[in-house]
Protein backbone atom coordinates (compact mmCIF):
# COMPACT_ATOMS: atom_id res chain seq x y z
CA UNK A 1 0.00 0.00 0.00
CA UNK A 2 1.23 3.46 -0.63
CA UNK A 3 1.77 5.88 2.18
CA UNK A 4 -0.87 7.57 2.99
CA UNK A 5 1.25 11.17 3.01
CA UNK A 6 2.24 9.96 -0.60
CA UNK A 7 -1.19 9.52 -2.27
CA UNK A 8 -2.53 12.57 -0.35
CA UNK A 9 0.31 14.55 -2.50
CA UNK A 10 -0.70 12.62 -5.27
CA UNK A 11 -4.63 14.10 -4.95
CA UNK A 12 -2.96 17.49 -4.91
CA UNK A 13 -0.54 17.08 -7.95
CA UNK A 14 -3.47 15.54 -9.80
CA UNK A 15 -5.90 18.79 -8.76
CA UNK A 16 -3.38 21.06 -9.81
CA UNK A 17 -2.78 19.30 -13.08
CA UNK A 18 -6.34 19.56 -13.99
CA UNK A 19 -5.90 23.61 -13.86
CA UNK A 20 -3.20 23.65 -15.83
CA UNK A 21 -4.67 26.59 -18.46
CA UNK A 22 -2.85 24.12 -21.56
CA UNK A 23 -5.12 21.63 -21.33
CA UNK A 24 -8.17 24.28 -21.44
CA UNK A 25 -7.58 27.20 -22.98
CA UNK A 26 -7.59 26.21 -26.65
CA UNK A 27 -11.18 25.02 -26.85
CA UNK A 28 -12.58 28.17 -25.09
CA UNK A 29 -10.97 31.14 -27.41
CA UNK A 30 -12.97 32.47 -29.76
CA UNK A 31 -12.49 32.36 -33.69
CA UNK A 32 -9.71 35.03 -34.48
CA UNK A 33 -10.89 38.21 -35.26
CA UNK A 34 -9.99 39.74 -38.59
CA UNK A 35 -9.17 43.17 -36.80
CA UNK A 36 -6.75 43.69 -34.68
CA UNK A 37 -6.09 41.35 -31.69
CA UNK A 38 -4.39 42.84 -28.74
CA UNK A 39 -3.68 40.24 -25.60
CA UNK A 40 -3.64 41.28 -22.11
CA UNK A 41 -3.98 39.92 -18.56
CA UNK A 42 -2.52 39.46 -14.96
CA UNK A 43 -2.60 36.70 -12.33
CA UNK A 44 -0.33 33.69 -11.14
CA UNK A 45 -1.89 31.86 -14.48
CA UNK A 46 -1.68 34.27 -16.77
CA UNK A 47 1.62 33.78 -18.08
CA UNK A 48 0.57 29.87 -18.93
CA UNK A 49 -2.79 31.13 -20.13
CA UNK A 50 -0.90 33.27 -22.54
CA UNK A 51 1.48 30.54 -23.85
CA UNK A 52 -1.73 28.58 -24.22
CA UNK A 53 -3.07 31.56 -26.77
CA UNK A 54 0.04 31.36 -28.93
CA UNK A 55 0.00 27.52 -29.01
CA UNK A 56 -3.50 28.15 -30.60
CA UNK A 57 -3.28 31.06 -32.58
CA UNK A 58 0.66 31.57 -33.02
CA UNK A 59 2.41 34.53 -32.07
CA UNK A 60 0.11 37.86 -31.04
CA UNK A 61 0.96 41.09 -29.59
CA UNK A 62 -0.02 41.68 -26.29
CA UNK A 63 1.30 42.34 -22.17
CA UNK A 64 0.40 40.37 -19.19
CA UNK A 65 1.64 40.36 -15.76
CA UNK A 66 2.80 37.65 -13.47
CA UNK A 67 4.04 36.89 -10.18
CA UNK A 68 8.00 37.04 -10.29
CA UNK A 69 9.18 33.30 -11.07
CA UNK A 70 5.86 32.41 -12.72
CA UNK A 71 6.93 33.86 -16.17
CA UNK A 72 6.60 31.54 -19.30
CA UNK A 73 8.02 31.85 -23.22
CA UNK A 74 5.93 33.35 -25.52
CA UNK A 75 6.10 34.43 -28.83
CA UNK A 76 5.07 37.84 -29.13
CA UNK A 77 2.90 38.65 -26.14
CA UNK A 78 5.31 40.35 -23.43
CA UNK A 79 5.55 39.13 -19.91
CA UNK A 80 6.38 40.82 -16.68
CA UNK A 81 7.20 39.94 -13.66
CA UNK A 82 5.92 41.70 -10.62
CA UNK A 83 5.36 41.32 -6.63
CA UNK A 84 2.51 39.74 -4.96
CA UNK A 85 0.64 39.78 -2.69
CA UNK A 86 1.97 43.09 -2.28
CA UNK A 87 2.54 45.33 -5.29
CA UNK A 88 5.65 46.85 -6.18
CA UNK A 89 6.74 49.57 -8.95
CA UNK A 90 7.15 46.58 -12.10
CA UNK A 91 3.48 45.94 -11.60
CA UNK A 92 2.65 49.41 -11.59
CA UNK A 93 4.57 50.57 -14.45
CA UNK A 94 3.32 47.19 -16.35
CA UNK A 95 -0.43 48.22 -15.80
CA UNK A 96 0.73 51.89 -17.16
CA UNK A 97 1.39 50.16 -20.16
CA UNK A 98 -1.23 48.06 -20.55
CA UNK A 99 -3.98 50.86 -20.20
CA UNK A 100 -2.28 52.35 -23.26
CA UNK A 101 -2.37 49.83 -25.30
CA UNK A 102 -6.15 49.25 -24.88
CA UNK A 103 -5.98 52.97 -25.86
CA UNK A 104 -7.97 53.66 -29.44
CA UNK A 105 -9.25 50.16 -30.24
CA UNK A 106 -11.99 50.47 -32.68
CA UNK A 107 -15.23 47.93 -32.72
CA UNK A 108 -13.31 45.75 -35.17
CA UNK A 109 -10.87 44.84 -32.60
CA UNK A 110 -10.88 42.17 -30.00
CA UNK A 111 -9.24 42.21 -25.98
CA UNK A 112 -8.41 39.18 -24.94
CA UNK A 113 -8.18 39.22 -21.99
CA UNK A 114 -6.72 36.42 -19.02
CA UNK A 115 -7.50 36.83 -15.48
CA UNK A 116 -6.18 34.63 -12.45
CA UNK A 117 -5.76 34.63 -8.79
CA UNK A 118 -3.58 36.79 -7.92
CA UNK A 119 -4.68 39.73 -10.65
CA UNK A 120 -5.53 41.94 -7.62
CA UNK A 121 -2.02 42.89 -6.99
CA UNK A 122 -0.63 42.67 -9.85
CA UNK A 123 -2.33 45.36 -11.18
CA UNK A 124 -1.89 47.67 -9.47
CA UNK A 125 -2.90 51.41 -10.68
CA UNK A 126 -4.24 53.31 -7.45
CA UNK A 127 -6.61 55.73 -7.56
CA UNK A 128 -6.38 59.15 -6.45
CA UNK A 129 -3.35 60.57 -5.32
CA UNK A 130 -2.17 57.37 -3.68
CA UNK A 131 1.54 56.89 -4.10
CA UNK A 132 2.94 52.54 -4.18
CA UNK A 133 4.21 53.38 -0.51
CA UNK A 134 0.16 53.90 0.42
CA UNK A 135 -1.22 51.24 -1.72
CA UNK A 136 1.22 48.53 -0.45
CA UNK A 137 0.61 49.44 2.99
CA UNK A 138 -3.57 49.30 2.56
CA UNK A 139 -2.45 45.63 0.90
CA UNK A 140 -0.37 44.69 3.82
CA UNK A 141 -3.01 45.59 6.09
CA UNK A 142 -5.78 43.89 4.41
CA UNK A 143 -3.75 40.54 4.32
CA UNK A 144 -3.52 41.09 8.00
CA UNK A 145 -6.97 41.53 8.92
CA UNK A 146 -8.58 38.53 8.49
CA UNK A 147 -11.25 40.30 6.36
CA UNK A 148 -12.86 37.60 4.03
CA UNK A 149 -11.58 38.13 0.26
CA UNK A 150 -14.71 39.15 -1.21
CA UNK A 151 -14.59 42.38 1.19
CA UNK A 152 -10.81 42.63 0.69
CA UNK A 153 -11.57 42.54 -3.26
CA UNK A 154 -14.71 45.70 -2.65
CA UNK A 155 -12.26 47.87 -0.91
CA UNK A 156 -9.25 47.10 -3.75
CA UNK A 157 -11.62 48.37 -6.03
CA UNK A 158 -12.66 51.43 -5.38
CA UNK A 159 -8.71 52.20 -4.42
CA UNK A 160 -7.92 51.50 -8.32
CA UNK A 161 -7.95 52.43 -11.65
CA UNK A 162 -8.07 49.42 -13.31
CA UNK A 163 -10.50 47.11 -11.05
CA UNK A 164 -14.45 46.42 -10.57
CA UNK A 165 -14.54 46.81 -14.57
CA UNK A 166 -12.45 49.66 -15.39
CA UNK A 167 -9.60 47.68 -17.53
CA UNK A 168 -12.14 46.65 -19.85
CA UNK A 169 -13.81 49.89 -19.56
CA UNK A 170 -10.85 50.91 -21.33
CA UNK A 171 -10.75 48.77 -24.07
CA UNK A 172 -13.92 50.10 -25.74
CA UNK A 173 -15.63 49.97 -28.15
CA UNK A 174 -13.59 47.32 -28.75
CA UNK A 175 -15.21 43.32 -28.10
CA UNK A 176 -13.40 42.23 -24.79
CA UNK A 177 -13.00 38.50 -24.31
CA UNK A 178 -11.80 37.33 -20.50
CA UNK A 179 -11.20 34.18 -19.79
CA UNK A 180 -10.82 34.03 -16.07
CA UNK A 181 -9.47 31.12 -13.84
CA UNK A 182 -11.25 31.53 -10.30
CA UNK A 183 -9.73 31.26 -7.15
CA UNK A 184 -12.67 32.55 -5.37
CA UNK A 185 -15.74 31.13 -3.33
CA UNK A 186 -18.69 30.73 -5.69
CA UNK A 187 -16.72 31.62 -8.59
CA UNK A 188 -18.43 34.86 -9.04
CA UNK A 189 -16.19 36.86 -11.80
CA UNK A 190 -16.48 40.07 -10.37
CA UNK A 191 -14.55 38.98 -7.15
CA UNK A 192 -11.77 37.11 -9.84
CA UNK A 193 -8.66 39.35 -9.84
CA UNK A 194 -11.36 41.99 -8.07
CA UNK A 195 -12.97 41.61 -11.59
CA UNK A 196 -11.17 44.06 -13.68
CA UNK A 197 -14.00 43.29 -16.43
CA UNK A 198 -17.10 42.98 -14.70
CA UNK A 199 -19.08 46.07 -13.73
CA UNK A 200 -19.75 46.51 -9.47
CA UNK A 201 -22.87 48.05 -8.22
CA UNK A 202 -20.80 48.50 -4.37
CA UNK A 203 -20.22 52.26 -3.31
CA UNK A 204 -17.28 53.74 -1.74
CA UNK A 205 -19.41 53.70 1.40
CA UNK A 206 -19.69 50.18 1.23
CA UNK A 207 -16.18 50.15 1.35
CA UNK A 208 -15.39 52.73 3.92
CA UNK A 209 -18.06 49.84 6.09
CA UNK A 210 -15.36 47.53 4.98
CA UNK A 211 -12.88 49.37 6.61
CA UNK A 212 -14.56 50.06 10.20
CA UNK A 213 -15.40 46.39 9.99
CA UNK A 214 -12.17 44.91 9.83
CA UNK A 215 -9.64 47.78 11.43
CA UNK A 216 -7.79 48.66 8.84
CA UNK A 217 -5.56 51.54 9.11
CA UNK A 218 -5.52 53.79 5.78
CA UNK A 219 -3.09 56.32 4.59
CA UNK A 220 -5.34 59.57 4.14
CA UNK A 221 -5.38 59.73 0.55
CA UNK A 222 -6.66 56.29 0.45
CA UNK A 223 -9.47 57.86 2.55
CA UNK A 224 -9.31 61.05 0.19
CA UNK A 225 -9.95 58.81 -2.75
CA UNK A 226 -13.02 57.27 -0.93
CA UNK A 227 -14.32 60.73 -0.36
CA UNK A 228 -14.70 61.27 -4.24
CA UNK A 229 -16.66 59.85 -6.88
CA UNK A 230 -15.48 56.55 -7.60
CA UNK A 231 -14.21 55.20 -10.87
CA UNK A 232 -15.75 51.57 -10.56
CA UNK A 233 -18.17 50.82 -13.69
CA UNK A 234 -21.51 50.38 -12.68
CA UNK A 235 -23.56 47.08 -14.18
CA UNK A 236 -24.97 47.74 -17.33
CA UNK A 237 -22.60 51.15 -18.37
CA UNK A 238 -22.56 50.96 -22.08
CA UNK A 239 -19.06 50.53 -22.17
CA UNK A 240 -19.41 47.46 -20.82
CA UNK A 241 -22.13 46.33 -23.74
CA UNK A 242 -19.41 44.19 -25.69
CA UNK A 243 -17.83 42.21 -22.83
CA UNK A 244 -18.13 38.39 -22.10
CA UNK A 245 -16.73 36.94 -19.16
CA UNK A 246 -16.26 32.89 -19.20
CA UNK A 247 -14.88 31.12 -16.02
CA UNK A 248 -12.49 28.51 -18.04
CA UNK A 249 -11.41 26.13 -14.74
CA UNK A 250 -12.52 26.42 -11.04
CA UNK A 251 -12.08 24.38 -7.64
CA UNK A 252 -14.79 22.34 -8.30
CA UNK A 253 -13.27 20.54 -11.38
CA UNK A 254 -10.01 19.60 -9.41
CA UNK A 255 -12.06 18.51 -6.92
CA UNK A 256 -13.89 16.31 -8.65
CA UNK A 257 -10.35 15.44 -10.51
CA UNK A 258 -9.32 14.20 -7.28
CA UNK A 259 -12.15 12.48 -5.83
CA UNK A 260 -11.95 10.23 -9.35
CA UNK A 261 -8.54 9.23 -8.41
CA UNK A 262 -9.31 8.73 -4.84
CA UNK A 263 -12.11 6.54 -6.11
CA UNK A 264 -9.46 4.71 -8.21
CA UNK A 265 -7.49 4.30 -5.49
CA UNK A 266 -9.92 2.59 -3.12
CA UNK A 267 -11.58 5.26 -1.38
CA UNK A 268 -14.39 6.47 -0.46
CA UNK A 269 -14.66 10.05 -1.05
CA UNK A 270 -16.45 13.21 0.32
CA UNK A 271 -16.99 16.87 -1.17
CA UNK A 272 -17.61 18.92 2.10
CA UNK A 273 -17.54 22.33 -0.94
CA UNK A 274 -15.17 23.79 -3.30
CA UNK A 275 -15.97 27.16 -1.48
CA UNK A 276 -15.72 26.65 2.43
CA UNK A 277 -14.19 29.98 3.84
CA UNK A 278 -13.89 31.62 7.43
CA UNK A 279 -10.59 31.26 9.65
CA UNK A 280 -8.38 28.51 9.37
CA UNK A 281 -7.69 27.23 13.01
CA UNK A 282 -11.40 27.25 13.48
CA UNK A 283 -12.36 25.06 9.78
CA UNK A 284 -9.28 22.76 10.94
CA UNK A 285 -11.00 22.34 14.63
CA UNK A 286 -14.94 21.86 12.98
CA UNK A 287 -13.43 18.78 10.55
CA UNK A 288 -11.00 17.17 13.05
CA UNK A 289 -14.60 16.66 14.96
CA UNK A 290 -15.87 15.63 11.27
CA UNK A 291 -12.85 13.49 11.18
CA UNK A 292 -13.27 11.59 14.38
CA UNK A 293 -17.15 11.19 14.25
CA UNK A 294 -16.73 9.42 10.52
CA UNK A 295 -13.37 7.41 12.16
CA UNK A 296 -15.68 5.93 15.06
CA UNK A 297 -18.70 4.99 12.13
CA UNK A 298 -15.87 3.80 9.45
CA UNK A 299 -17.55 0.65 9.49
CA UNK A 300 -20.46 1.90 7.22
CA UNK A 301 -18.17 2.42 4.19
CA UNK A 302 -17.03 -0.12 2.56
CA UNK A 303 -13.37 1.62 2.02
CA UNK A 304 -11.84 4.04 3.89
CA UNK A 305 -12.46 7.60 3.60
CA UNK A 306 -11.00 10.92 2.16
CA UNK A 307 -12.77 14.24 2.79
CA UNK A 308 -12.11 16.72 -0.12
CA UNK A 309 -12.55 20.42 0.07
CA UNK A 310 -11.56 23.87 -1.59
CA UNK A 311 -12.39 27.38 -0.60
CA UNK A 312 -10.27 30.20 0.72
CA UNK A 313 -9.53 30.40 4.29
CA UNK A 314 -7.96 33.46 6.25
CA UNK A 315 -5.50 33.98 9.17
CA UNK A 316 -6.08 37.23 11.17
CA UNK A 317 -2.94 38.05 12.22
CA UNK A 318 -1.78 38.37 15.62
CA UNK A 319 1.75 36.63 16.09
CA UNK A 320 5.40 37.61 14.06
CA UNK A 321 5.81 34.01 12.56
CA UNK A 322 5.67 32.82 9.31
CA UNK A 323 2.71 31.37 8.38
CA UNK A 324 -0.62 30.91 5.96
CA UNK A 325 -4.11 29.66 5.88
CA UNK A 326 -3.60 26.52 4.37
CA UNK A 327 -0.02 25.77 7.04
CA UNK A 328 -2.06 27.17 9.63
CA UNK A 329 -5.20 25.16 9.08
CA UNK A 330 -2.92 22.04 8.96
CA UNK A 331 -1.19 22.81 12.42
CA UNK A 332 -4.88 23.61 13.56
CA UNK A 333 -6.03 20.41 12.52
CA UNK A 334 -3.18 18.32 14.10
CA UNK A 335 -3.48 19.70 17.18
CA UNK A 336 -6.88 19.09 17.34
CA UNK A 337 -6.53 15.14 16.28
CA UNK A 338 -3.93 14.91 18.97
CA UNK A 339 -2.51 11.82 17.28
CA UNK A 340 -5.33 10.37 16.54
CA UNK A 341 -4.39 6.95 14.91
CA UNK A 342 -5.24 6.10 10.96
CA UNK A 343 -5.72 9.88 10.14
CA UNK A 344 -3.68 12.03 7.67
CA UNK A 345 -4.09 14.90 5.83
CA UNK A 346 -2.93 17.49 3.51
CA UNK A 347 -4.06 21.47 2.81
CA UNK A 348 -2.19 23.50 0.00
CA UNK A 349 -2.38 26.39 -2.02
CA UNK A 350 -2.60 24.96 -5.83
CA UNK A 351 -0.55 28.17 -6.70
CA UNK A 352 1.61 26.79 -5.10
CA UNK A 353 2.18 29.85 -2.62
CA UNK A 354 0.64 29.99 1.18
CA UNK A 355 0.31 33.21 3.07
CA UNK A 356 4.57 34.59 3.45
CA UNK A 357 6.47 31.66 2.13
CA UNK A 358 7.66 30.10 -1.50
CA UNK A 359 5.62 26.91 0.39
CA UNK A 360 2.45 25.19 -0.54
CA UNK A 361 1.65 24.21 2.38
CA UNK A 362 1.79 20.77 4.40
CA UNK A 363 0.91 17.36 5.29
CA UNK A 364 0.09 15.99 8.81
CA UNK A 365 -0.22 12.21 10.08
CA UNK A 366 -0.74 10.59 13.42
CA UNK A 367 3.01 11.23 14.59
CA UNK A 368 2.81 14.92 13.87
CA UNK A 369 2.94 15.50 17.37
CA UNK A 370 5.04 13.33 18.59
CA UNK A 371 7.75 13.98 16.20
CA UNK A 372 6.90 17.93 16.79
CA UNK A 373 8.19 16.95 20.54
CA UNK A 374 11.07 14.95 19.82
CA UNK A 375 12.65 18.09 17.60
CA UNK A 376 11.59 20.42 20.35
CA UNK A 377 9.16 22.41 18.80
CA UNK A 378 5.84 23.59 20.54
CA UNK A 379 2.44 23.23 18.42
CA UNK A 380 0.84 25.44 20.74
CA UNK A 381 3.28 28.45 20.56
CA UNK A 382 3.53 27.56 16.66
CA UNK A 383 -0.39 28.52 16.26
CA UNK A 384 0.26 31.43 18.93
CA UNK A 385 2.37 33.34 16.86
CA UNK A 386 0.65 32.53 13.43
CA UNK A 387 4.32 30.15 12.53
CA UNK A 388 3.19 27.26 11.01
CA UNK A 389 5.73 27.21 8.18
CA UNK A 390 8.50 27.20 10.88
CA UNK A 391 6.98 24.63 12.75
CA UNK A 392 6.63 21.38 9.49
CA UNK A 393 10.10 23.22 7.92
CA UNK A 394 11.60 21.57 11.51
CA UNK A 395 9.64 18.32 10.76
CA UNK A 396 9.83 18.15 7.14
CA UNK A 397 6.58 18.17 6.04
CA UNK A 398 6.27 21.01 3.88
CA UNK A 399 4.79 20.70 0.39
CA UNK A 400 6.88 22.80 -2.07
CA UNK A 401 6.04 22.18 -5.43
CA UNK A 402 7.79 25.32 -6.71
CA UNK A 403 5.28 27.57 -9.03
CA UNK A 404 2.50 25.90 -10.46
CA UNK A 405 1.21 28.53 -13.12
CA UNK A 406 -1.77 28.09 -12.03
CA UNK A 407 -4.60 29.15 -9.40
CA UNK A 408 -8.08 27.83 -8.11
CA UNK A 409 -7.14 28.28 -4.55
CA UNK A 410 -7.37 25.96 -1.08
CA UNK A 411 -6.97 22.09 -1.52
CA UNK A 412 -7.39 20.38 1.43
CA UNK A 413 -7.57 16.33 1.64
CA UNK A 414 -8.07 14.55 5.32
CA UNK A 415 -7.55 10.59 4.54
CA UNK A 416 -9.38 8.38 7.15
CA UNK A 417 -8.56 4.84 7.98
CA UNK A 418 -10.24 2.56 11.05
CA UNK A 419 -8.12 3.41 14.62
C-alpha cells in the first residue's frame, strides 16, 4: 500500500494538473478576429494562459503580468514579472502600459483578456493621489486583517484604476473576451482578480463599512480617494455592452479530478464544498470533529475515507511568525486530532504559494505530534504566533512544489482509515 502522506500529494498534484490553463484554454478562445487582436492579462496563471493563446493562434501582440518566477516563453505577447501579494513599482509601471495599449481600439478589434488569482495585486494602478508606498501598505493591512476576500476585493476596487470593470472599460468599443481562472468562493467573476471586467454596483461607502469592519488603518489619501466619486463601472454602463466573461477552470473541477482518483485508489470520497471559507484554526477544529465522528462509524463504508474540500480560508494576524491559511489550518487540525491513529491529511495552495512563504503548504499524520516533541518544537506556541511554516520546515513536512502557473485556490484532503 502506498503511504498515505504519498497519495494525499498525489490528490494534490493531480488537482493542480487539472488547472493547468494548456489543457483548457484552446477550446474556449474564440475564432480570431480579422481586426486587430491585442492580448492582455494578470494573475499567477496568466503567463501559462498566454502561452496557451500562442500555441493556438501563433504569435500575437499583447502584455500580461505575473508573479516574479511564474513567467513563461511566448512568442510575441510580453511578460512581466511583478510582486505579490503586495505590489511593487514593475506591476505598476506594467499596468501603465497596458492601459495604453487598450488605448484607441476600434469595434473591429478584440481584448483578450486572461485573469487569475492573484490579478488583484498585480495590477496595481491606485486611484487618487495614492503613491505605491500607500497602496502597499492598505495591501499589507488587508492581508492582516482577516477580512474575508470578497470584502478585501470591494475595498481594492474602489482604491484603483483598473479594477471592478475599469480595464475593460478601457478597451472600448472594442469586443473584450476574459477568460478568467477563479480562485474565489462561488466563482463569481467580479470577485476574480477583483474583476477588472465585470461592472460593481458596491459604493465607496460600502467600502469605507469595509474598513470600520475589519480595522484597517488607511493612509489619508486612500481615505481622500473614498471621499470622491469613484471610478468603478456600474452594471450595465454601455461601455461594458461588448464584454463576455467565461470562467475557463474552477475548484470544483479539481475537486472532482481528485475524488476520481481517490475513487481509483480505493476510497471512499467526500466533497464537504469547493468554497468553504472563514478562519483557518477554526475550519481545521470543525473537521477534526468531522474526522473523528466518521473514524468511530468507518464501518459503514465499505473503504476508507477521504474528505475533499476547496475554498479560501484566512489567518487574522496576531503573532510575528511565518505562516498561511492553508499551514495554519494544517497545524490547527493536528493539534486538534492529537494523534489520533489512521488519520492524515494534507491542505495546499494549488498556486503553489501559502500566506509569506515560497511553500504550498503541508501534510500531517498521526506522529505529527510526537515527532513535533522529539525536535523540540511547541504546536501550541507555533499557532500562537501565526508560525506554522517554521513549525513542518523543523519536521519536514512542507509541500513545495515550486510555481505551479496556475490558481483555483485551497486544496485540502483529510484521509481516514479505522483506529
Amino acid at each position: 500500500m502506498m503511504d498515505d502522506t504519498a497519495f494525499l500529494r498525489r490528490l494534490f498534484d493531480r488537482a493542480v494538473e487539472t488547472a493547468d490553463p494548456m489543457r483548457f484554454i484552446a477550446k474556449n478562445l474564440p475564432e480570431k478576429p480579422k481586426g486587430r487582436l491585442v492580448v492582455v492579462g494578470a494573475g499567477k496563471a496568466s503567463a501559462r494562459m498566454a502561452e496557451a493563446v500562442e500555441a493556438e493562434w501563433g504569435r500575437c501582440d499583447g502584455l500580461v503580468i505575473t508573479r516574479y518566477g511564474y513567467g513563461r516563453p511566448t512568442q510575441g505577447i510580453e511578460i512581466v514579472e511583478a510582486a505579490h501579494p503586495v505590489p511593487d513599482q514593475a506591476g505598476v509601471d506594467a499596468t501603465r502600459r497596458m492601459l495604453d495599449l487598450l488605448g484607441g481600439l476600434a469595434e473591429g478589434d478584440l481584448v483578450l483578456m486572461l485573469i487569475s488569482g492573484g490579478a488583484s495585486a498585480l495590477l496595481s494602478a491606485p486611484a487618487g493621489d495614492m503613491t505605491l508606498t500607500e497602496k502597499q501598505a492598505v495591501n499589507a493591512a488587508l492581508l492582516a486583517s482577516g477580512a474575508p476576500i470578497g470584502q478585501m476585493n470591494v475595498l481594492r476596487k474602489h482604491l484603483s484604476r483598473v479594477k471592478g470593470g475599469q480595464l475593460a472599460a478601457a478597451a472600448a468599443p472594442a469586443r473584450v473576451m476574459a477568460l478568467m481562472i477563479s480562485d474565489v468562493p462561488g466563482d463569481d467573476p467580479a470577485m476574480i482578480g477583483s474583476g477588472p471586467t465585470v461592472g460593481d454596483a458596491s459604493t465607496t461607502a460600502d467600502a469605507l463599512a469595509i474598513v470600520e469592519r475589519w480595522g484597517i488603518e488607511l493612509p489619508a489619501s486612500a481615505r481622500a480617494a473614498l471621499s470622491r466619486p469613484t471610478g468603478v463601472i456600474p452594471p450595465g454602463d454601455a461601455r461594458l455592452e461588448r464584454v463576455e466573461n467565461r470562467v475557463v477552470a474552477a475548484p470544483a473541477q479539481s475537486l472532482a479530478a481528485a475524488a476520481d482518483m481517490a475513487r481509483e485508489g480505493g476510497f471512499a470520497n467526500i466533497i464537504l464544498g469547493d468554497d468553504l471559507d472563514g478562519e483557518a484554526r477554526d475550519v481545521a477544529a470543525e473537521h477534526a470533529a468531522l474526522a473523528l465522528m466518521m473514524q468511530a462509524d468507518l464501518a459503514e463504508y465499505d473503504a476508507p475515507v477521504i474528505l475533499l474540500s476547496g475554498g479560501e480560508l484566512t489567518v487574522t494576524r496576531r503573532g510575528d511568525g511565518v505562516g498561511g491559511p492553508n499551514a495554519e489550518y494544517a497545524l490547527a487540525l493536528a493539534v486538534a486530532l492529537n494523534g489520533a491513529t489512521g488519520i492524515y491529511a494534507i491542505a495546499c495552495d494549488t498556486d503553489g504559494v501559502d500566506g509569506a512563504a515560497e511553500v504550498a503548504g503541508a501534510v500531517i499524520s498521526p506522529d505529527t505530534l510526537a515527532r513535533a516533541k522529539a525536535a523540540g518544537v511547541d504546536p501550541a506556541e507555533a499557532l500562537r504566533r501565526n508560525d506554522a511554516h517554521s513549525f513542518f520546515a523543523a519536521l519536514g513536512d512542507q509541500v513545495v512544489p515550486g510555481p505551479t502557473l496556475t490558481n483555483v485556490n485551497d486544496f485540502r484532503a483529510i484521509l481516514i482509515r479505522r483506529a
